[in-house]
N, C-alpha and C. Protein backbone atom coordinates (compact mmCIF):
# COMPACT_ATOMS: atom_id res chain seq x y z
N UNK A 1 23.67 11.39 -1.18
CA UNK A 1 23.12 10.11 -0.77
C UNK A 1 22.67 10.15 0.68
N UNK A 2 23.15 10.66 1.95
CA UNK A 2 23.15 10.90 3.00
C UNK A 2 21.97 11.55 2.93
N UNK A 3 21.71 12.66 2.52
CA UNK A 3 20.53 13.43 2.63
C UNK A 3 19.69 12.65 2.00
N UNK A 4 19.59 11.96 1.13
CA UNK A 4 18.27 11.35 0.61
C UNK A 4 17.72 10.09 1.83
N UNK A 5 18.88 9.64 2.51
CA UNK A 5 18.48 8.66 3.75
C UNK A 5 17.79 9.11 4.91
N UNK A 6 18.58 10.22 4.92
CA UNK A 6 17.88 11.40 5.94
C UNK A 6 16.46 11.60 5.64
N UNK A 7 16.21 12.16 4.34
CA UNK A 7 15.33 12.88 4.28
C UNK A 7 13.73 11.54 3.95
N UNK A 8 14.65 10.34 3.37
CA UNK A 8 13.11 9.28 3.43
C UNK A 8 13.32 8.59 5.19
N UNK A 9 13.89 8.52 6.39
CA UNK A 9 13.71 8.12 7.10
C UNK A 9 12.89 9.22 8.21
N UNK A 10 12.92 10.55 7.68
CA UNK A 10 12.27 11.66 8.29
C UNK A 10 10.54 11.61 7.56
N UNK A 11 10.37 11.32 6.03
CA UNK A 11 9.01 10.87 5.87
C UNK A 11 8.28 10.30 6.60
N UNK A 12 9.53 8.73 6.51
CA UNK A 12 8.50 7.59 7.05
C UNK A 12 7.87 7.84 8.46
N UNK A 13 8.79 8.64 9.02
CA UNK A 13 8.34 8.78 10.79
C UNK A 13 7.23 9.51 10.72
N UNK A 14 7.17 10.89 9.73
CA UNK A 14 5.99 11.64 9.55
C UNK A 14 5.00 11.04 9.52
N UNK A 15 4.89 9.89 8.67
CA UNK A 15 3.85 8.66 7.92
C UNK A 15 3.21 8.15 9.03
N UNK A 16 4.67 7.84 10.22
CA UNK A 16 3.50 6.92 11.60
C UNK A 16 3.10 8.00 12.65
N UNK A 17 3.49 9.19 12.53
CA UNK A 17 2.59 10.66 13.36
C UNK A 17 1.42 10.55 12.46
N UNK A 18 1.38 10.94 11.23
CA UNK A 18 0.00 10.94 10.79
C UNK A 18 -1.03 10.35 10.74
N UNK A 19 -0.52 8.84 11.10
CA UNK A 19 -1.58 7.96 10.97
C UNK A 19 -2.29 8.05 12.53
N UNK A 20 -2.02 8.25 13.71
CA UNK A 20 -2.33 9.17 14.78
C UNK A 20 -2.92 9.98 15.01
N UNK A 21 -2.73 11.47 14.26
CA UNK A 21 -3.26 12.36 14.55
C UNK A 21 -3.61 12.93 13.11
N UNK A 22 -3.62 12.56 11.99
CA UNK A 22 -3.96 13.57 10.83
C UNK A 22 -5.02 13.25 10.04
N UNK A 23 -6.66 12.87 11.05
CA UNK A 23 -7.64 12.62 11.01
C UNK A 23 -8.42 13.18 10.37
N UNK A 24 -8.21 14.53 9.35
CA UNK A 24 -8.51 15.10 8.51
C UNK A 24 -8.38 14.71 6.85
N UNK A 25 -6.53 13.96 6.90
CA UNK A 25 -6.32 13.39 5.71
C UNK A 25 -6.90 12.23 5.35
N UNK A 26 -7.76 11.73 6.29
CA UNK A 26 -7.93 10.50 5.73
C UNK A 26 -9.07 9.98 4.58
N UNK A 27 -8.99 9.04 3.79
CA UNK A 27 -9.79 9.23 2.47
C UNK A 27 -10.33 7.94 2.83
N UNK A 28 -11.61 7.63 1.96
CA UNK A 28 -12.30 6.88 2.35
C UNK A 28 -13.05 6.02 0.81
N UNK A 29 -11.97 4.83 0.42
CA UNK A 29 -11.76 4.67 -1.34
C UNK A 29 -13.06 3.80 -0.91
N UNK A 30 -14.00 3.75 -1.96
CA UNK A 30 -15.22 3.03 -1.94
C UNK A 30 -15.93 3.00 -0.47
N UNK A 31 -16.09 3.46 -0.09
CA UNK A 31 -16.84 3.69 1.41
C UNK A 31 -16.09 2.59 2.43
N UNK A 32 -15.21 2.02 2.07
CA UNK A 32 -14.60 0.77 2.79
C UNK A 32 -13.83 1.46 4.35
N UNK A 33 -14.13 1.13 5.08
CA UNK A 33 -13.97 1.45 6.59
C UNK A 33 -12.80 0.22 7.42
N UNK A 34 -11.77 0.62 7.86
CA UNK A 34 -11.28 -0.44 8.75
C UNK A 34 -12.11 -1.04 10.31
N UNK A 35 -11.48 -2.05 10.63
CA UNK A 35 -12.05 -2.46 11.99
C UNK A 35 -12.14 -1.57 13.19
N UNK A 36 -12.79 -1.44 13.56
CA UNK A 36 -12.99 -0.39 14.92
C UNK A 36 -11.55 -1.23 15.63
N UNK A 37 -11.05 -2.69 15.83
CA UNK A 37 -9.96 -2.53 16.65
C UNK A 37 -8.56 -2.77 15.92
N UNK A 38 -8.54 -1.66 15.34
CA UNK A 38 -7.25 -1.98 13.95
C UNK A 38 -6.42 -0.74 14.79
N UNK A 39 -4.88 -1.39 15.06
CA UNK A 39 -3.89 -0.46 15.92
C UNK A 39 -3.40 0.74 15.26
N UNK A 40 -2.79 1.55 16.03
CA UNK A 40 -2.68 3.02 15.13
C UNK A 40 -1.13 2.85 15.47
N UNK A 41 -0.64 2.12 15.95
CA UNK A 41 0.97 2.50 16.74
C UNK A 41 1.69 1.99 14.61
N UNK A 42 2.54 2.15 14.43
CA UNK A 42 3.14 1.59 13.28
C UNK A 42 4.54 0.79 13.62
N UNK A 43 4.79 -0.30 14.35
CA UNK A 43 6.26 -0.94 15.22
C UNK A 43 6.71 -1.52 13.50
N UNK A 44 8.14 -0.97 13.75
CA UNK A 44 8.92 -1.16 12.80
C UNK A 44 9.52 -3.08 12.56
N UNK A 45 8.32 -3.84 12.33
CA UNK A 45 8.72 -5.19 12.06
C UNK A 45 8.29 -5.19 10.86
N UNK A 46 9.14 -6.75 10.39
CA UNK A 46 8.57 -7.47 9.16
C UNK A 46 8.44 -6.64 7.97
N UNK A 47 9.23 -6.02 7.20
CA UNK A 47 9.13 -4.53 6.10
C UNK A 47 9.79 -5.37 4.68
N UNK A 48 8.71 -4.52 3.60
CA UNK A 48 9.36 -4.70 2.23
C UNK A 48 9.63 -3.97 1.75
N UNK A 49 10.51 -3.55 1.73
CA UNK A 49 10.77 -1.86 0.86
C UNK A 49 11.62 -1.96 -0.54
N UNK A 50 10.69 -1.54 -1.44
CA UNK A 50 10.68 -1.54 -2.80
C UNK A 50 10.90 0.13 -3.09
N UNK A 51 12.00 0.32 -4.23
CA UNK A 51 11.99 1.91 -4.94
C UNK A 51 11.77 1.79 -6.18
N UNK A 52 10.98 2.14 -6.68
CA UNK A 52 10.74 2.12 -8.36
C UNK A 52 10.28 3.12 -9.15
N UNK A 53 10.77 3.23 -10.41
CA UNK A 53 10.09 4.48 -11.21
C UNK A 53 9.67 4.08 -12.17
N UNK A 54 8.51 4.83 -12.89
CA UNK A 54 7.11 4.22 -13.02
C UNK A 54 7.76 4.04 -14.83
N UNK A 55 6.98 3.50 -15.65
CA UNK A 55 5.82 2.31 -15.15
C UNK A 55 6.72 1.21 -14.02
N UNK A 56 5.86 1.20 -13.05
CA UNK A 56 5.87 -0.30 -12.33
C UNK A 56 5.95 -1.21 -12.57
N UNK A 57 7.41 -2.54 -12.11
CA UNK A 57 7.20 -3.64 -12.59
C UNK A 57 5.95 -4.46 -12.26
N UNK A 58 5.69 -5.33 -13.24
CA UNK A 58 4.33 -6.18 -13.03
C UNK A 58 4.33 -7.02 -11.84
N UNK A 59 5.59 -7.58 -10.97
CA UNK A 59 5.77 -8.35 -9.79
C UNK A 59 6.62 -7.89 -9.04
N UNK A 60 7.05 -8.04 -7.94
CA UNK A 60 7.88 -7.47 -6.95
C UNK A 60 7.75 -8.88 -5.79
N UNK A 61 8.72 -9.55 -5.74
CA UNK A 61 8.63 -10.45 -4.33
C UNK A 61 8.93 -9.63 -3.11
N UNK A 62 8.73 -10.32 -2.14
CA UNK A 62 8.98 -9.21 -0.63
C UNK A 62 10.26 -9.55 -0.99
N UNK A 63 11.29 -8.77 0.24
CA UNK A 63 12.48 -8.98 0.24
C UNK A 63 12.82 -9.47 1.60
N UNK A 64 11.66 -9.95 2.33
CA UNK A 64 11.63 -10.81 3.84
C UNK A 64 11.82 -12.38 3.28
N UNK A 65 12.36 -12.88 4.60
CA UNK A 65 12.74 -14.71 4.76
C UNK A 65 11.19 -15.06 5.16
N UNK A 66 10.94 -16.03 4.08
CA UNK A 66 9.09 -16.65 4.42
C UNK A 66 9.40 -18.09 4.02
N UNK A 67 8.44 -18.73 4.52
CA UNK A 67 8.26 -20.01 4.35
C UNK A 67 8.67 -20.89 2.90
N UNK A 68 9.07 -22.07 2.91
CA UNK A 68 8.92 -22.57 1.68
C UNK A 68 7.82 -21.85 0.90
N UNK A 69 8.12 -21.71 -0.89
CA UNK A 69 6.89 -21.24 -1.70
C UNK A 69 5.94 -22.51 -1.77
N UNK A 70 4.98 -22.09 -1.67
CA UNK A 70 3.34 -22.74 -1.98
C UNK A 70 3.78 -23.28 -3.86
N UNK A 71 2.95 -24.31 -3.89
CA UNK A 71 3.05 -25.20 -5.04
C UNK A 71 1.75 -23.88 -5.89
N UNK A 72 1.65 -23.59 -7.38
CA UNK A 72 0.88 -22.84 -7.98
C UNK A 72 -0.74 -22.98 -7.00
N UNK A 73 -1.02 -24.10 -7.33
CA UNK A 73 -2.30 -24.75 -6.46
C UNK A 73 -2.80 -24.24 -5.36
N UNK A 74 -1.59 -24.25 -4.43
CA UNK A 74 -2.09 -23.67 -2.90
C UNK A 74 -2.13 -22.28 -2.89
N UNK A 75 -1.03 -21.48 -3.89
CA UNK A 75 -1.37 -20.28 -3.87
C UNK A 75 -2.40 -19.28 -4.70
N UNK A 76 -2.86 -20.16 -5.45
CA UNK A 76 -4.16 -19.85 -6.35
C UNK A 76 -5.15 -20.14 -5.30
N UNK A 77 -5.39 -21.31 -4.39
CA UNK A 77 -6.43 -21.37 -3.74
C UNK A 77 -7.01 -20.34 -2.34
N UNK A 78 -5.19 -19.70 -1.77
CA UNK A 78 -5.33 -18.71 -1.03
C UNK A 78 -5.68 -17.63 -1.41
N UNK A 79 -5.52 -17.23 -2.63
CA UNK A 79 -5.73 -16.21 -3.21
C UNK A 79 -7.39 -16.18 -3.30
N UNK A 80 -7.95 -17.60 -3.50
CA UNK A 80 -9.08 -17.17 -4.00
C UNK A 80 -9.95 -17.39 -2.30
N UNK A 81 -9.49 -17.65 -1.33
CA UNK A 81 -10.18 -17.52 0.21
C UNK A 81 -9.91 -16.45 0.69
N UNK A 82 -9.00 -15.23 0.12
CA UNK A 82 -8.94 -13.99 0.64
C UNK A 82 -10.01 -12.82 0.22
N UNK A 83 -10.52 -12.59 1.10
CA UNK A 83 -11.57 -10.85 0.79
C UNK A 83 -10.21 -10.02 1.44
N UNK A 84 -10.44 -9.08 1.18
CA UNK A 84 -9.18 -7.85 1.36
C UNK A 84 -10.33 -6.84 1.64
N UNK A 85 -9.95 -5.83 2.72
CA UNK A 85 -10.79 -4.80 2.77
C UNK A 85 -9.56 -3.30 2.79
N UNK A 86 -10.39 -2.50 2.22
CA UNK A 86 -8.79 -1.48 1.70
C UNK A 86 -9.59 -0.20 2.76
N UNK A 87 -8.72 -0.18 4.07
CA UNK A 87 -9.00 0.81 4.81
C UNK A 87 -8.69 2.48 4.86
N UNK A 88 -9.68 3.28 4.78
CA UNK A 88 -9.09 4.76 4.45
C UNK A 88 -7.82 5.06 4.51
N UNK A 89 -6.87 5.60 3.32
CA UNK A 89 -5.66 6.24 3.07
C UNK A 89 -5.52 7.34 3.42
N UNK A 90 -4.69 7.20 4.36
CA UNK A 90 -4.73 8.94 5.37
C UNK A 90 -2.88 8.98 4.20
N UNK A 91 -2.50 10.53 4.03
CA UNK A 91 -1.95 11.54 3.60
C UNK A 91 -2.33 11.51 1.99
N UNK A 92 -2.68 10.80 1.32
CA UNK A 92 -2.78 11.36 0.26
C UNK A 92 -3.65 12.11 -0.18
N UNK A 93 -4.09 13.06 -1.30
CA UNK A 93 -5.37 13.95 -1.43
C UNK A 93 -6.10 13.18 -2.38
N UNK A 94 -7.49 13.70 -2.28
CA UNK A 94 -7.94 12.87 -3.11
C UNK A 94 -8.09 12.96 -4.34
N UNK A 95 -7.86 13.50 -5.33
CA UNK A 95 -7.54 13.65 -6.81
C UNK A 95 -6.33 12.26 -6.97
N UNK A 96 -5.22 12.02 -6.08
CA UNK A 96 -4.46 11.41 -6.36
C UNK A 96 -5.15 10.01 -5.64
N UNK A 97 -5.89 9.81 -4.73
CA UNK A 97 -6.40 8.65 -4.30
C UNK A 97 -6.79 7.84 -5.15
N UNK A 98 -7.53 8.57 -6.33
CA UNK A 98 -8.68 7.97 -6.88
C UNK A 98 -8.22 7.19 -7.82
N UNK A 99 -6.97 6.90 -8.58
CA UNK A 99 -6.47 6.19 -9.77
C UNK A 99 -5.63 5.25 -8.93
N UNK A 100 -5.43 5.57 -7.67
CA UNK A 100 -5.00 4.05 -6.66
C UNK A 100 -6.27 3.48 -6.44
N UNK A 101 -7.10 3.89 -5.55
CA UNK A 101 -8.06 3.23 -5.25
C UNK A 101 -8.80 2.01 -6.49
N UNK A 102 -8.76 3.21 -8.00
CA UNK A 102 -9.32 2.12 -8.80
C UNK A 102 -8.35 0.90 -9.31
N UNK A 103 -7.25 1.23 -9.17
CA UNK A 103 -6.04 0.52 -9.73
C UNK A 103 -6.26 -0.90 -8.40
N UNK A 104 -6.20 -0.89 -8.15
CA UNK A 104 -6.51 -1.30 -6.88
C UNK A 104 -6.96 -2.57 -6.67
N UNK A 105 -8.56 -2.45 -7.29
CA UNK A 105 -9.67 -2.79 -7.30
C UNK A 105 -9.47 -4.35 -8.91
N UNK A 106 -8.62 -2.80 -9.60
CA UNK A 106 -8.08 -3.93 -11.26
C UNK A 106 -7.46 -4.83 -10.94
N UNK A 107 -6.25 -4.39 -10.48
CA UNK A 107 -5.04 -5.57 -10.21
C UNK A 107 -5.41 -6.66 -9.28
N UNK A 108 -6.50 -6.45 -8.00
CA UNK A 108 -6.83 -7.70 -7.20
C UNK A 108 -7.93 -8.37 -7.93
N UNK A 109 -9.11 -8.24 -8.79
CA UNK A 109 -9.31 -8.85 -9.39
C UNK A 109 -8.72 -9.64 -10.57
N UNK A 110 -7.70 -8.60 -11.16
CA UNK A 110 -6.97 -9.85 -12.27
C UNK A 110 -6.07 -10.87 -11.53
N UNK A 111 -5.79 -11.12 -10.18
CA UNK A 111 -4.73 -11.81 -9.69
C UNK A 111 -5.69 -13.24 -8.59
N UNK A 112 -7.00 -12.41 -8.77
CA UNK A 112 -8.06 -13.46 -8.14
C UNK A 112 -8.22 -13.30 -6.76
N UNK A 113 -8.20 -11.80 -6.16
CA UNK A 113 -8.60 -11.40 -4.75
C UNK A 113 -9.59 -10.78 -5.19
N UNK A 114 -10.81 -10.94 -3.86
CA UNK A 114 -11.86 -10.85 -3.93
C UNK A 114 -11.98 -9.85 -3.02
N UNK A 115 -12.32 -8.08 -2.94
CA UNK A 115 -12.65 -6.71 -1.81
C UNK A 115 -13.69 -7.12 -1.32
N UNK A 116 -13.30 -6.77 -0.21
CA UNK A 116 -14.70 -6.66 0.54
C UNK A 116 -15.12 -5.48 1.11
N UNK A 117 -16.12 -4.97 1.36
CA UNK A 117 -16.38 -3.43 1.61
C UNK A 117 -16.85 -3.51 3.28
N UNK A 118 -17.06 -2.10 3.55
CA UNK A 118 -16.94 -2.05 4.81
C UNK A 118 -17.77 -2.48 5.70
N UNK A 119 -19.26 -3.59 5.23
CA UNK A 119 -20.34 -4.09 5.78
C UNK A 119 -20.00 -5.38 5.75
N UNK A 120 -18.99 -5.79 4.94
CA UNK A 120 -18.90 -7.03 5.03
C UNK A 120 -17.96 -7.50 5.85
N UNK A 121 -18.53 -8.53 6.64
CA UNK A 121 -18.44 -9.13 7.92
C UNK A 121 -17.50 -10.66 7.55
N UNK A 122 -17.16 -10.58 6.57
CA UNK A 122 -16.16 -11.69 5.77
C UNK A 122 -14.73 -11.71 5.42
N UNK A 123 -14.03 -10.39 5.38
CA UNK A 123 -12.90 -10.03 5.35
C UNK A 123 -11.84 -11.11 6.04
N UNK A 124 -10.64 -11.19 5.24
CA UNK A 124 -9.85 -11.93 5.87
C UNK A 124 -8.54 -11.32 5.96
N UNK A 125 -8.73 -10.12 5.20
CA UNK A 125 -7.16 -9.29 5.66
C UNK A 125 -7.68 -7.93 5.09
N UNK A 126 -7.42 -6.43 6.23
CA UNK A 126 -7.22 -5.71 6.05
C UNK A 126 -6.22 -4.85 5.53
N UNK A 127 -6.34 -3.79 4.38
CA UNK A 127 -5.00 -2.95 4.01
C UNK A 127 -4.84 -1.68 4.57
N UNK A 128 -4.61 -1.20 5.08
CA UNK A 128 -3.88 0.16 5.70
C UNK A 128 -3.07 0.90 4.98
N UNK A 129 -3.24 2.31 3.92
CA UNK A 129 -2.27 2.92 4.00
C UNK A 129 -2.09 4.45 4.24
N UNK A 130 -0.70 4.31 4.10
CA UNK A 130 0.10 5.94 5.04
C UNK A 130 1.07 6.55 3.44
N UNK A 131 0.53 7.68 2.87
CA UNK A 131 1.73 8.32 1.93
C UNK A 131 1.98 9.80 1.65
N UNK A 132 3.04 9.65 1.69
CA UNK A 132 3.09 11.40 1.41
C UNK A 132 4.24 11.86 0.13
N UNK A 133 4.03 12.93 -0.27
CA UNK A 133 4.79 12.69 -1.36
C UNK A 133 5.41 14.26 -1.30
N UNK A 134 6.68 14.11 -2.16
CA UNK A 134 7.62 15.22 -1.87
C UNK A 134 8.30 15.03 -3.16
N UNK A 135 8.32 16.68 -3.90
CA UNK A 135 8.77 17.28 -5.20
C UNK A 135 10.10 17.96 -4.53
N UNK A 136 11.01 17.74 -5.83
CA UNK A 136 12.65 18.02 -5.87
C UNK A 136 12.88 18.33 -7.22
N UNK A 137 13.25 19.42 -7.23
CA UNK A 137 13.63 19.51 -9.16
C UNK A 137 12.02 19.11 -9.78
N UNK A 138 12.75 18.16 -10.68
CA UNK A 138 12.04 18.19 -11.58
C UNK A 138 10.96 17.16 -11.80
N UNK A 139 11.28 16.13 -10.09
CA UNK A 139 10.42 14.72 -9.87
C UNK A 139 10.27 14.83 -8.63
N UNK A 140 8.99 14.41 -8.72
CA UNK A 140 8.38 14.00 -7.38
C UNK A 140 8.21 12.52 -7.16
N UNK A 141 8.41 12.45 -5.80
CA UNK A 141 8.59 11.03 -4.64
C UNK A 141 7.37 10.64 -3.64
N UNK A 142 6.47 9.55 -4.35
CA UNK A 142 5.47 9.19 -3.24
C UNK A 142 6.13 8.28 -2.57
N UNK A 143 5.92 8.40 -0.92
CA UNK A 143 6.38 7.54 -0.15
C UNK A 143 5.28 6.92 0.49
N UNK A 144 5.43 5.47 0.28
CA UNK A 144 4.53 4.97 0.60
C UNK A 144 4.47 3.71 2.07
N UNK A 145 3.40 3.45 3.07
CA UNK A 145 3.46 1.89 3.40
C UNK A 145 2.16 1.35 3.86
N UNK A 146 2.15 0.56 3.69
CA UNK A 146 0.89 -0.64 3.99
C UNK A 146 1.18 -1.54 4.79
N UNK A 147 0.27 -1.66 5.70
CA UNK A 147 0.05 -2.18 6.89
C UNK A 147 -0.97 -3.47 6.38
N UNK A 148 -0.92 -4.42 6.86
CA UNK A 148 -2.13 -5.70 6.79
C UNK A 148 -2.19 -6.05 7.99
N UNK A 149 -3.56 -6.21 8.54
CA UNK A 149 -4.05 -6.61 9.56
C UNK A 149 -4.78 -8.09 8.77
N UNK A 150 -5.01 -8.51 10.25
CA UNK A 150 -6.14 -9.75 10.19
C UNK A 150 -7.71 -8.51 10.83
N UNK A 151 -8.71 -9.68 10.37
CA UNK A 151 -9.78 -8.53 11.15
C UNK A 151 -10.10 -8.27 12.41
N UNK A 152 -8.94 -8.96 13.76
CA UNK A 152 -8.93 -8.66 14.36
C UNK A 152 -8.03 -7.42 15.26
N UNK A 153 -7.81 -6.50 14.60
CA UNK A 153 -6.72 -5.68 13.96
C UNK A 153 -5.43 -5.85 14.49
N UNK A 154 -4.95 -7.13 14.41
CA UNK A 154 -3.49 -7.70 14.80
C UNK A 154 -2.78 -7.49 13.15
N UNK A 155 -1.88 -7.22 13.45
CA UNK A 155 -0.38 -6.72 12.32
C UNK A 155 -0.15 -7.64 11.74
N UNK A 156 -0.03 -7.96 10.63
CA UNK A 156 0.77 -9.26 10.05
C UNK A 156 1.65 -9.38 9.16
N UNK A 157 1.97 -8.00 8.56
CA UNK A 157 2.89 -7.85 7.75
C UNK A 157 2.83 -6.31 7.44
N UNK A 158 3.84 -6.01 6.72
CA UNK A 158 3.92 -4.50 5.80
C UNK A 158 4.68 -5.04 4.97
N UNK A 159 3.90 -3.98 3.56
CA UNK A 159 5.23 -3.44 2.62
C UNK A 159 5.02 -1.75 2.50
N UNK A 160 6.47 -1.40 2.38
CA UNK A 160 6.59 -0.15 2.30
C UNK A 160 7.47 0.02 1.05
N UNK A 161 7.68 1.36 0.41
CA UNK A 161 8.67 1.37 -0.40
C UNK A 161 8.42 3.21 -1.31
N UNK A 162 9.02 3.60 -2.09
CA UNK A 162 8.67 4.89 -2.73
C UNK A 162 8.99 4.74 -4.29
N UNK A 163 8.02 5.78 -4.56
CA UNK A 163 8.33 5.56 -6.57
C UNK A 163 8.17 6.81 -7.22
N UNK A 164 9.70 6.65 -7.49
CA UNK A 164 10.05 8.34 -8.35
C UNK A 164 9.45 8.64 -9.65
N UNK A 165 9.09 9.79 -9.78
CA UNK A 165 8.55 10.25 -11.41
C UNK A 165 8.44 11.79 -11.77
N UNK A 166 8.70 11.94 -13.28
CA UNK A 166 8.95 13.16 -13.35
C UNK A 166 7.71 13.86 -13.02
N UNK A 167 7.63 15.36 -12.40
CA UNK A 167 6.69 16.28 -12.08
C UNK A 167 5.46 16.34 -12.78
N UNK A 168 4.15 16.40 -12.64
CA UNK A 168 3.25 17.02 -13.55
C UNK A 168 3.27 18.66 -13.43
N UNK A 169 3.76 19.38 -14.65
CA UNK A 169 3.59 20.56 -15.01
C UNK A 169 2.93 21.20 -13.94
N UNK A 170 3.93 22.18 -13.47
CA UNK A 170 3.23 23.25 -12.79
C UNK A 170 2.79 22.66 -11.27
N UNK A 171 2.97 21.52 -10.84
CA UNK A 171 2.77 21.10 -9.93
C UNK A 171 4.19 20.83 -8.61
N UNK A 172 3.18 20.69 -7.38
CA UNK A 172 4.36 20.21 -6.29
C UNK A 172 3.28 19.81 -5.72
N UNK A 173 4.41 18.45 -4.83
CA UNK A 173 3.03 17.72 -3.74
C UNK A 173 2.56 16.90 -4.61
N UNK A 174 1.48 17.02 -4.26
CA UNK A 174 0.76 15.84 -4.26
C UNK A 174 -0.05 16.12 -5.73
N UNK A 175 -0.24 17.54 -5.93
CA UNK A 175 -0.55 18.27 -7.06
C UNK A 175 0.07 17.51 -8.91
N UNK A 176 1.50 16.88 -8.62
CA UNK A 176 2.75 17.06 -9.19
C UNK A 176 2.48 15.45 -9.54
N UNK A 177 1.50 14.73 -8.75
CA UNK A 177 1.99 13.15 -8.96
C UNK A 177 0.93 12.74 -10.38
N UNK A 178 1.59 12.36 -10.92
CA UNK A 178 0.95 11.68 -12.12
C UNK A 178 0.16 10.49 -11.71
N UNK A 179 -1.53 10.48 -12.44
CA UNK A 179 -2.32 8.76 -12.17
C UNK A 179 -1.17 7.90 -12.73
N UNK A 180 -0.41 7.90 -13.15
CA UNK A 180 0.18 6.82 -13.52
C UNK A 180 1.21 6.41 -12.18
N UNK A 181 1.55 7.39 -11.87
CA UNK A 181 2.36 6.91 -10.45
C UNK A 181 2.04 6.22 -9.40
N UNK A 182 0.20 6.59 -9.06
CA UNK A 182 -0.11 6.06 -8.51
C UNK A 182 -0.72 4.46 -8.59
N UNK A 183 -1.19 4.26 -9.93
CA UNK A 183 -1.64 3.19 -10.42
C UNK A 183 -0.40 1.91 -9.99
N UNK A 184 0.67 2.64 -10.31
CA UNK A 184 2.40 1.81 -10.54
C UNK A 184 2.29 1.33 -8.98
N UNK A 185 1.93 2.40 -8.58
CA UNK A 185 2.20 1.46 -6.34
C UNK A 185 1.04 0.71 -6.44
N UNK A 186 -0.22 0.48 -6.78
CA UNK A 186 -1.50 -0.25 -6.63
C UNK A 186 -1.33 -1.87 -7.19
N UNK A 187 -0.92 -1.52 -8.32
CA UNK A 187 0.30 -2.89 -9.18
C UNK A 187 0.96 -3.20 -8.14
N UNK A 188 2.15 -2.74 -7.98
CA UNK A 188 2.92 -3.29 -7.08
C UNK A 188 2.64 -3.83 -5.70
N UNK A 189 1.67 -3.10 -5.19
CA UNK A 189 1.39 -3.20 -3.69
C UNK A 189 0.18 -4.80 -3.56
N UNK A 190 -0.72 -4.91 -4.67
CA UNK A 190 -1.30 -6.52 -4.52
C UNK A 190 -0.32 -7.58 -4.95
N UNK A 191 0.49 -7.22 -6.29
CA UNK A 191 1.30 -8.09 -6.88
C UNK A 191 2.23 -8.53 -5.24
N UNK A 192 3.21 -7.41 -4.40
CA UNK A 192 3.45 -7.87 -3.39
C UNK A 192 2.55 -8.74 -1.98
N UNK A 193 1.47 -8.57 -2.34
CA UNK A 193 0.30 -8.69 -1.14
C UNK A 193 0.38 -10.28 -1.79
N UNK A 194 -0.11 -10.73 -2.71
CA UNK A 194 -0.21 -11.75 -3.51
C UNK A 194 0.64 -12.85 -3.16
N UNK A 195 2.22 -11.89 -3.41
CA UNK A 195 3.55 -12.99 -3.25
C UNK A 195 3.45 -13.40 -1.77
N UNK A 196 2.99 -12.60 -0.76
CA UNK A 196 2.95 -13.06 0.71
C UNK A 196 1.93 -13.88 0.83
N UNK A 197 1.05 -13.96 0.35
CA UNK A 197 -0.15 -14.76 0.58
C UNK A 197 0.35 -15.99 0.00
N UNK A 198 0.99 -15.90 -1.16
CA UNK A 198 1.28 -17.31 -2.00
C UNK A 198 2.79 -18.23 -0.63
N UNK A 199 3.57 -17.32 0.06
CA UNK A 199 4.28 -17.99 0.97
C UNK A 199 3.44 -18.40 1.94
N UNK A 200 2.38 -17.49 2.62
CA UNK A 200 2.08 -18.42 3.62
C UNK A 200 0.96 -19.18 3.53
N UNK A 201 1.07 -19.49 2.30
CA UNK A 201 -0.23 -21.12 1.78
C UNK A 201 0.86 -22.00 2.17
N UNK A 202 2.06 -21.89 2.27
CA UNK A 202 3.24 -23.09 2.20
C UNK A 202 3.05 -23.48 3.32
């Protein structure tokens, strides 16, 4: 147990070096670009950290203290004044990007968020993410977190969290992660984006 604390609190730190300097990993899902003044530092506030193995549950509330909940109404109506812009995913490769990115795209339209891409000058919250993933035996561990900015690239929340699954054959890394693993954090990660938006309609 010790070593597994060890060894995800030694990720996550990796996660905020990379987002710094590992300007090579970064992927670029639908040409969508963050704000030229979106911060690179990652300050350890405001966190949701979720562990799950896949399939992904369909909802996840944060596990932060937020405002009274929004009546259905107000949070259907925030939902539908948000554009989301999904800013390049630095550590993952892109074979594994690509069934997040589209997953992505599914789940915020079925929940009634509207993307906005990287020309559009309408955005009302940016997504940021940082993941890396690490094989043990016989399952591999994406570790994941997301950052939300406003578009003025001020911080306004994170969720972070990791989701275990058995290996794909013959694989390690990032090689090893099943589309389904990744799809399971894309679910989870609006379904959570969603529940925050629906608190602070309250």
């Amino acid at each position: 147990m010790r070593r597994s604390q060890v060894t995800t609190v030694s990720l996550l730190a990796a996660l905020a070096l990379a987002a710094c300097t590992n300007a090579k990993d970064v992927l670029e899902p639908s040409a969508i670009t963050p704000p030229a003044a979106s911060a690179q530092t990652l300050p350890a506030t405001q966190s949701n950290t979720a562990t799950t193995t896949v399939p992904a549950p369909s909802t996840t509330a944060p596990a932060v203290s937020s405002p009274a909940p929004a009546s259905p109404g107000q949070s259907t109506a925030a939902l539908a004044r948000t554009r989301l812009q999904v800013a390049p995913i630095v550590g993952a490769s892109v074979e594994s990007a690509a069934p997040l990115t589209a997953e992505l795209q599914t789940r915020a339209r079925q929940r009634g968020i509207t993307l906005a891409g990287s020309t559009d000058q309408t955005a009302t919250h940016v997504l940021k993410g940082y993941f890396s993933a690490i094989s043990e035996g016989s399952d591999t561990t994406v570790i994941y977190v997301w950052d939300i900015y406003d578009p003025s690239g001020n911080r306004l929340h994170r969720i972070n969290g990791q989701q275990k699954a058995p290996s794909v054959k013959g694989g390690d890394g990032w090689t090893a992660v099943a589309p389904a693993t990744m799809q399971g954090i894309a679910d989870q990660t609006i379904d959570q984006f969603a529940a925050w938006l629906g608190g602070q309609a309250g």
